[in-house]
PDB file of N, CA and C in Angstrom:
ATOM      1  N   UNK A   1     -31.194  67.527 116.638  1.00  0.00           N
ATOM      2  CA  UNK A   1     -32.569  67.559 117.099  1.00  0.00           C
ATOM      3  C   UNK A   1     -33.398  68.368 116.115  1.00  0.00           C
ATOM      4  N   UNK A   2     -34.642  67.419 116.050  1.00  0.00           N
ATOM      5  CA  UNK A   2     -35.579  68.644 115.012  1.00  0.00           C
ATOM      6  C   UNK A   2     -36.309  69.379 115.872  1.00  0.00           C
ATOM      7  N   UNK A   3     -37.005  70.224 115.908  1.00  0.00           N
ATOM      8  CA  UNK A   3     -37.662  71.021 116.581  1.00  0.00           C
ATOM      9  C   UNK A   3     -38.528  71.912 115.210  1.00  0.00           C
ATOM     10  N   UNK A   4     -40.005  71.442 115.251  1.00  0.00           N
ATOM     11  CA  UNK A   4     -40.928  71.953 114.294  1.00  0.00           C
ATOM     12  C   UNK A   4     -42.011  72.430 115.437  1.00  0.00           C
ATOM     13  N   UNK A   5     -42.987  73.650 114.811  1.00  0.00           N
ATOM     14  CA  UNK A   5     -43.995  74.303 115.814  1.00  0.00           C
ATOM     15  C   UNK A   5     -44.985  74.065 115.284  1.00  0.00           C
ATOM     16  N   UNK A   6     -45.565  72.796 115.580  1.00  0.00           N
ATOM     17  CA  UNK A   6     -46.735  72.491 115.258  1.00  0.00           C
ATOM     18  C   UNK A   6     -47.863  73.289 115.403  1.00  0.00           C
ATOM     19  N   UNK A   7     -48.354  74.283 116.832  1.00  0.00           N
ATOM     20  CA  UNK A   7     -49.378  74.980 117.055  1.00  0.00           C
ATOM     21  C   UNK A   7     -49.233  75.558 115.443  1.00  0.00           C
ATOM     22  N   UNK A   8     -48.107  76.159 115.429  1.00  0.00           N
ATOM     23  CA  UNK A   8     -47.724  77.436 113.824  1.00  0.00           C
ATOM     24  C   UNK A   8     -48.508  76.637 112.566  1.00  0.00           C
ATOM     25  N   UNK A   9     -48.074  75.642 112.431  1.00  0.00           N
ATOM     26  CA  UNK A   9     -48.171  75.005 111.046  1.00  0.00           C
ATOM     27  C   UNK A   9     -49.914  74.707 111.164  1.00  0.00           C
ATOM     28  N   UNK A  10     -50.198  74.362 112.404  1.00  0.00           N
ATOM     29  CA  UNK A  10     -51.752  73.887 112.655  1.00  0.00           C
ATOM     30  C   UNK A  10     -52.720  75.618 111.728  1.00  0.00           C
ATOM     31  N   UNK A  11     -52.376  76.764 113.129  1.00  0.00           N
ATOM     32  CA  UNK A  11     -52.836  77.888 112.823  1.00  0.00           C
ATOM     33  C   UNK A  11     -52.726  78.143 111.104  1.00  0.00           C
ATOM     34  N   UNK A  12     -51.689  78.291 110.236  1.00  0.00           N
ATOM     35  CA  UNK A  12     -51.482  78.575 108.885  1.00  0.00           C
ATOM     36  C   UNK A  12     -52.173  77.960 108.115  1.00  0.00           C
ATOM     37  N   UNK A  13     -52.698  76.670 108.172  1.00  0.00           N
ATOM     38  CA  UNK A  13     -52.703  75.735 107.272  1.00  0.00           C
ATOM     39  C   UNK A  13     -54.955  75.622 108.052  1.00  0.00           C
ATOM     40  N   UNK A  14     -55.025  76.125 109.000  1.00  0.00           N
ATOM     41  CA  UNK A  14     -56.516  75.983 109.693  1.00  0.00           C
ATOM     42  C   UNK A  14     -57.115  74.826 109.824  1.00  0.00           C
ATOM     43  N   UNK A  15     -56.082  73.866 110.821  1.00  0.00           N
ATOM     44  CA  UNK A  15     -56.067  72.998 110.734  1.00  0.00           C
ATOM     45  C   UNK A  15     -56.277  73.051 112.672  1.00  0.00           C
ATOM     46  N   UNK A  16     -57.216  71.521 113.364  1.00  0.00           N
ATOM     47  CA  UNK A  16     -57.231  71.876 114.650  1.00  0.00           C
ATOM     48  C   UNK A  16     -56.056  70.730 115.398  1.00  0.00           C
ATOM     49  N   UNK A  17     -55.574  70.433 116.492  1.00  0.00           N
ATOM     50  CA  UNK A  17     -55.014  69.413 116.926  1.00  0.00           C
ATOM     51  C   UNK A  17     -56.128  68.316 116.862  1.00  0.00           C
ATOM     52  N   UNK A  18     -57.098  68.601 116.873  1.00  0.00           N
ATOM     53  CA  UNK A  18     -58.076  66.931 116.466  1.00  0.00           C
ATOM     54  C   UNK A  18     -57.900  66.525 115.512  1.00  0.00           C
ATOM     55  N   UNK A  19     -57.595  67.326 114.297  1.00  0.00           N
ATOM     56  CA  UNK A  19     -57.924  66.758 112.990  1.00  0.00           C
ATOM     57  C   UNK A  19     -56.436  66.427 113.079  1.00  0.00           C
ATOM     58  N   UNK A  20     -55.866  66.535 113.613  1.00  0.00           N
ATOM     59  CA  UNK A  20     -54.467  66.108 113.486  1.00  0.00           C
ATOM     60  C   UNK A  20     -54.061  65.168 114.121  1.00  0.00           C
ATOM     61  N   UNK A  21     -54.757  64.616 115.469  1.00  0.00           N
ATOM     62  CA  UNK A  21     -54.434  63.398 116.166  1.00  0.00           C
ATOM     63  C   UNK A  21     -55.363  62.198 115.008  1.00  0.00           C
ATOM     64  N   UNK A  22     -56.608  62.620 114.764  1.00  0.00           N
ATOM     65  CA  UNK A  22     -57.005  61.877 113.691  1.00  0.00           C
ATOM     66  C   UNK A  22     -56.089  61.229 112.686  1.00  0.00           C
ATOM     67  N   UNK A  23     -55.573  62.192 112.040  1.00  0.00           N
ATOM     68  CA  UNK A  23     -54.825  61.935 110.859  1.00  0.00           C
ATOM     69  C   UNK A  23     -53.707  61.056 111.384  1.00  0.00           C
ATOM     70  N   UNK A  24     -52.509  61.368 112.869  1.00  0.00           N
ATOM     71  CA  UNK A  24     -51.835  60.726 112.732  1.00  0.00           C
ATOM     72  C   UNK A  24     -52.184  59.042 113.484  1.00  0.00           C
ATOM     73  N   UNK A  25     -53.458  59.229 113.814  1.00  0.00           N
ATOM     74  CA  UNK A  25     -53.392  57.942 114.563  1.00  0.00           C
ATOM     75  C   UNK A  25     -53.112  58.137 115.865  1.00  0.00           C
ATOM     76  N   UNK A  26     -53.058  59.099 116.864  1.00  0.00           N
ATOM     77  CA  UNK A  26     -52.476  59.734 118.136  1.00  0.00           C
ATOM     78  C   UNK A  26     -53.094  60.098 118.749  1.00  0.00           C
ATOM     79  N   UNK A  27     -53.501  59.571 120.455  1.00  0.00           N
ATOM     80  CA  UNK A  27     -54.230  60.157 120.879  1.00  0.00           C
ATOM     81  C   UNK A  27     -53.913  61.730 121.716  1.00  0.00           C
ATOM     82  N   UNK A  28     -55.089  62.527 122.236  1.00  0.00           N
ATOM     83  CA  UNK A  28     -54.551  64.010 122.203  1.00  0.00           C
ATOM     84  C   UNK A  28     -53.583  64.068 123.215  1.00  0.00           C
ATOM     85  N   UNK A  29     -53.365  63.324 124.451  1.00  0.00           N
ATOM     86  CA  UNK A  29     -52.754  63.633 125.476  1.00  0.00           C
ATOM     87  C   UNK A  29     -51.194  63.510 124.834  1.00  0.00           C
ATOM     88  N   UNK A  30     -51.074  62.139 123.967  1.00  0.00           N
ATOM     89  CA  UNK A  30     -49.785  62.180 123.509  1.00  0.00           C
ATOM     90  C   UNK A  30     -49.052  63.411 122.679  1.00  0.00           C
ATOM     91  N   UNK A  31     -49.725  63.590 121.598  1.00  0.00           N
ATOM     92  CA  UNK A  31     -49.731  64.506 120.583  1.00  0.00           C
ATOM     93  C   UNK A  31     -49.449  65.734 121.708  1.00  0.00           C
ATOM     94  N   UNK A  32     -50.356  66.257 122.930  1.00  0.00           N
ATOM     95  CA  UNK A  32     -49.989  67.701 123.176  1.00  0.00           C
ATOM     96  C   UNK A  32     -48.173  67.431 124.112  1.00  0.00           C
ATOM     97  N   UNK A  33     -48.523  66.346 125.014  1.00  0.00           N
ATOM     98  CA  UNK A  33     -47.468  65.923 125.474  1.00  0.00           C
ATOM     99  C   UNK A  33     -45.760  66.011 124.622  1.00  0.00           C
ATOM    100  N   UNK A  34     -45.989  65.693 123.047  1.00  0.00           N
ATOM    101  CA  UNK A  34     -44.919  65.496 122.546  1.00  0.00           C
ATOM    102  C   UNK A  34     -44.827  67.165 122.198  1.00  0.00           C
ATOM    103  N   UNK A  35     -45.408  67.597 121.940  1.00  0.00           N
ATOM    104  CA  UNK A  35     -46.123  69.256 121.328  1.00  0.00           C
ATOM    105  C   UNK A  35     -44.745  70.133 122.390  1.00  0.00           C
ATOM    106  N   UNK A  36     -45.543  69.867 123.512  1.00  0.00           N
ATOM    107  CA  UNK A  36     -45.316  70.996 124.595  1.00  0.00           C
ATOM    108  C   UNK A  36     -43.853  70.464 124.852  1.00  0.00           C
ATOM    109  N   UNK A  37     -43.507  69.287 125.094  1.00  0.00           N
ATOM    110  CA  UNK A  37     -42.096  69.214 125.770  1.00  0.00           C
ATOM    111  C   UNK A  37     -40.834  69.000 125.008  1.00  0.00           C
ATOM    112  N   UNK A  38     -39.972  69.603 125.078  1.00  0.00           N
ATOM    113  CA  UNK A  38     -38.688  69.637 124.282  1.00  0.00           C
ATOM    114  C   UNK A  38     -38.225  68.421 124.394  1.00  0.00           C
ATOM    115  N   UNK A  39     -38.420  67.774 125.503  1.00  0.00           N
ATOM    116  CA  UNK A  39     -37.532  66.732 126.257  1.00  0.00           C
ATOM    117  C   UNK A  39     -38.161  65.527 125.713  1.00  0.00           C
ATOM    118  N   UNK A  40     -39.125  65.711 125.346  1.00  0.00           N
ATOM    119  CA  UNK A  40     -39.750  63.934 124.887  1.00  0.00           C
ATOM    120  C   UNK A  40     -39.382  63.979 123.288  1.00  0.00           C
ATOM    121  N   UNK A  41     -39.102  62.377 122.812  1.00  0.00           N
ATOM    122  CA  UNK A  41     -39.128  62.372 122.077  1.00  0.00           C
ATOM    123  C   UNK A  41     -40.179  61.776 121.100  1.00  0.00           C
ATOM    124  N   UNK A  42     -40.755  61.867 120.085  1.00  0.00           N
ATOM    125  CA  UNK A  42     -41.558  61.284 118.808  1.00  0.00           C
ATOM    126  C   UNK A  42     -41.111  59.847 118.244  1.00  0.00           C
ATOM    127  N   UNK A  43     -41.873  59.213 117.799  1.00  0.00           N
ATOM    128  CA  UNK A  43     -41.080  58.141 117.158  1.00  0.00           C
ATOM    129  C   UNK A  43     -41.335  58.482 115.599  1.00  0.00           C
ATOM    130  N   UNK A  44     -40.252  57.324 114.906  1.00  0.00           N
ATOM    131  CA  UNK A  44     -40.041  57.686 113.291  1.00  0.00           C
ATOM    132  C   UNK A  44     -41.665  57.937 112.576  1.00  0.00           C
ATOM    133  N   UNK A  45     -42.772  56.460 112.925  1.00  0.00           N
ATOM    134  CA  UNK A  45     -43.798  56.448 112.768  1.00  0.00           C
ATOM    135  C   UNK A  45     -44.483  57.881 112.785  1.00  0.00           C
ATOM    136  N   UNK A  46     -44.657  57.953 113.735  1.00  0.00           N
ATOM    137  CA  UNK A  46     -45.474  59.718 114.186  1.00  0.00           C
ATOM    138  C   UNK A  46     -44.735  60.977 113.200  1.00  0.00           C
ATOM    139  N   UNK A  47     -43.640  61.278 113.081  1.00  0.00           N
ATOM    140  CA  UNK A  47     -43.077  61.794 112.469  1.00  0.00           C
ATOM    141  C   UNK A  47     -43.073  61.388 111.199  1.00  0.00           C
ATOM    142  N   UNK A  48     -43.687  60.496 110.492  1.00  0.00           N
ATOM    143  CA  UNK A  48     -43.634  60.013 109.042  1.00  0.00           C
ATOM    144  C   UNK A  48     -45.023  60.411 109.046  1.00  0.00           C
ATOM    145  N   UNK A  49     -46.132  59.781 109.932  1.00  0.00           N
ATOM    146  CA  UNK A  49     -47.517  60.490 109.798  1.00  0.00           C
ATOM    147  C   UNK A  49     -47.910  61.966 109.620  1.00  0.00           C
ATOM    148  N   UNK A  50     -46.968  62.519 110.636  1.00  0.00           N
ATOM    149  CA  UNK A  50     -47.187  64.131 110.542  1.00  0.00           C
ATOM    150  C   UNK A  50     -46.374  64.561 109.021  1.00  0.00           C
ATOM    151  N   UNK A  51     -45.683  64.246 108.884  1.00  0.00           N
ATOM    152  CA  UNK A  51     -45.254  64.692 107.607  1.00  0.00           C
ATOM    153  C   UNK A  51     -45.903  64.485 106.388  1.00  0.00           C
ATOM    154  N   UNK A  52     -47.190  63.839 106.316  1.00  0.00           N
ATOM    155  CA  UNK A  52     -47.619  62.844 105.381  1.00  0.00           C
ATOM    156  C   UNK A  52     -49.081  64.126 105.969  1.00  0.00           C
ATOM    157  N   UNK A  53     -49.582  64.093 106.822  1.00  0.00           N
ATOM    158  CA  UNK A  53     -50.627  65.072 106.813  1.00  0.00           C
ATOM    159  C   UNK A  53     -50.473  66.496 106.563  1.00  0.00           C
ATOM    160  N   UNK A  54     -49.542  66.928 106.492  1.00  0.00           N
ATOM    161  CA  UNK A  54     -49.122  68.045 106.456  1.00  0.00           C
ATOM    162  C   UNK A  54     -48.554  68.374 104.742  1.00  0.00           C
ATOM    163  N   UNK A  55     -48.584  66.946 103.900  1.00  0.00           N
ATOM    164  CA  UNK A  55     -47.983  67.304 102.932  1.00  0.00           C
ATOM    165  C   UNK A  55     -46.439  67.742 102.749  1.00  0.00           C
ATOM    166  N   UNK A  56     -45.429  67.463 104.059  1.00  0.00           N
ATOM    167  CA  UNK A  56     -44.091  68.328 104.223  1.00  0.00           C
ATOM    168  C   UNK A  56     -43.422  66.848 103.418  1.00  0.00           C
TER     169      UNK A  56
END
């Protein structure tokens, strides 16, 4: 399992969760939904987007 802290990387980088559902194409309920719960999972897509906005 990956487990990354998005709030963290958002705060460092001064970045907001809007500009970030923007970027990945996501709307906010999903994005906080996947955020907050351990138990849900992301798909490859979303996880290729976030990695791609983030530069990781």
């Amino acid at each position: 399992m990956i487990k990354i802290n998005v709030e963290k990387i958002l705060k460092e980088q001064g970045k907001t969760k809007s500009w970030l559902c923007d970027e990945m194409d996501i709307s906010f309920y999903n994005l906080n939904k996947a955020i907050k719960s351990g138990k849900k999972s992301i798909s490859y897509k979303y996880l290729e987007r976030f990695c791609k906005s983030f530069k990781l």
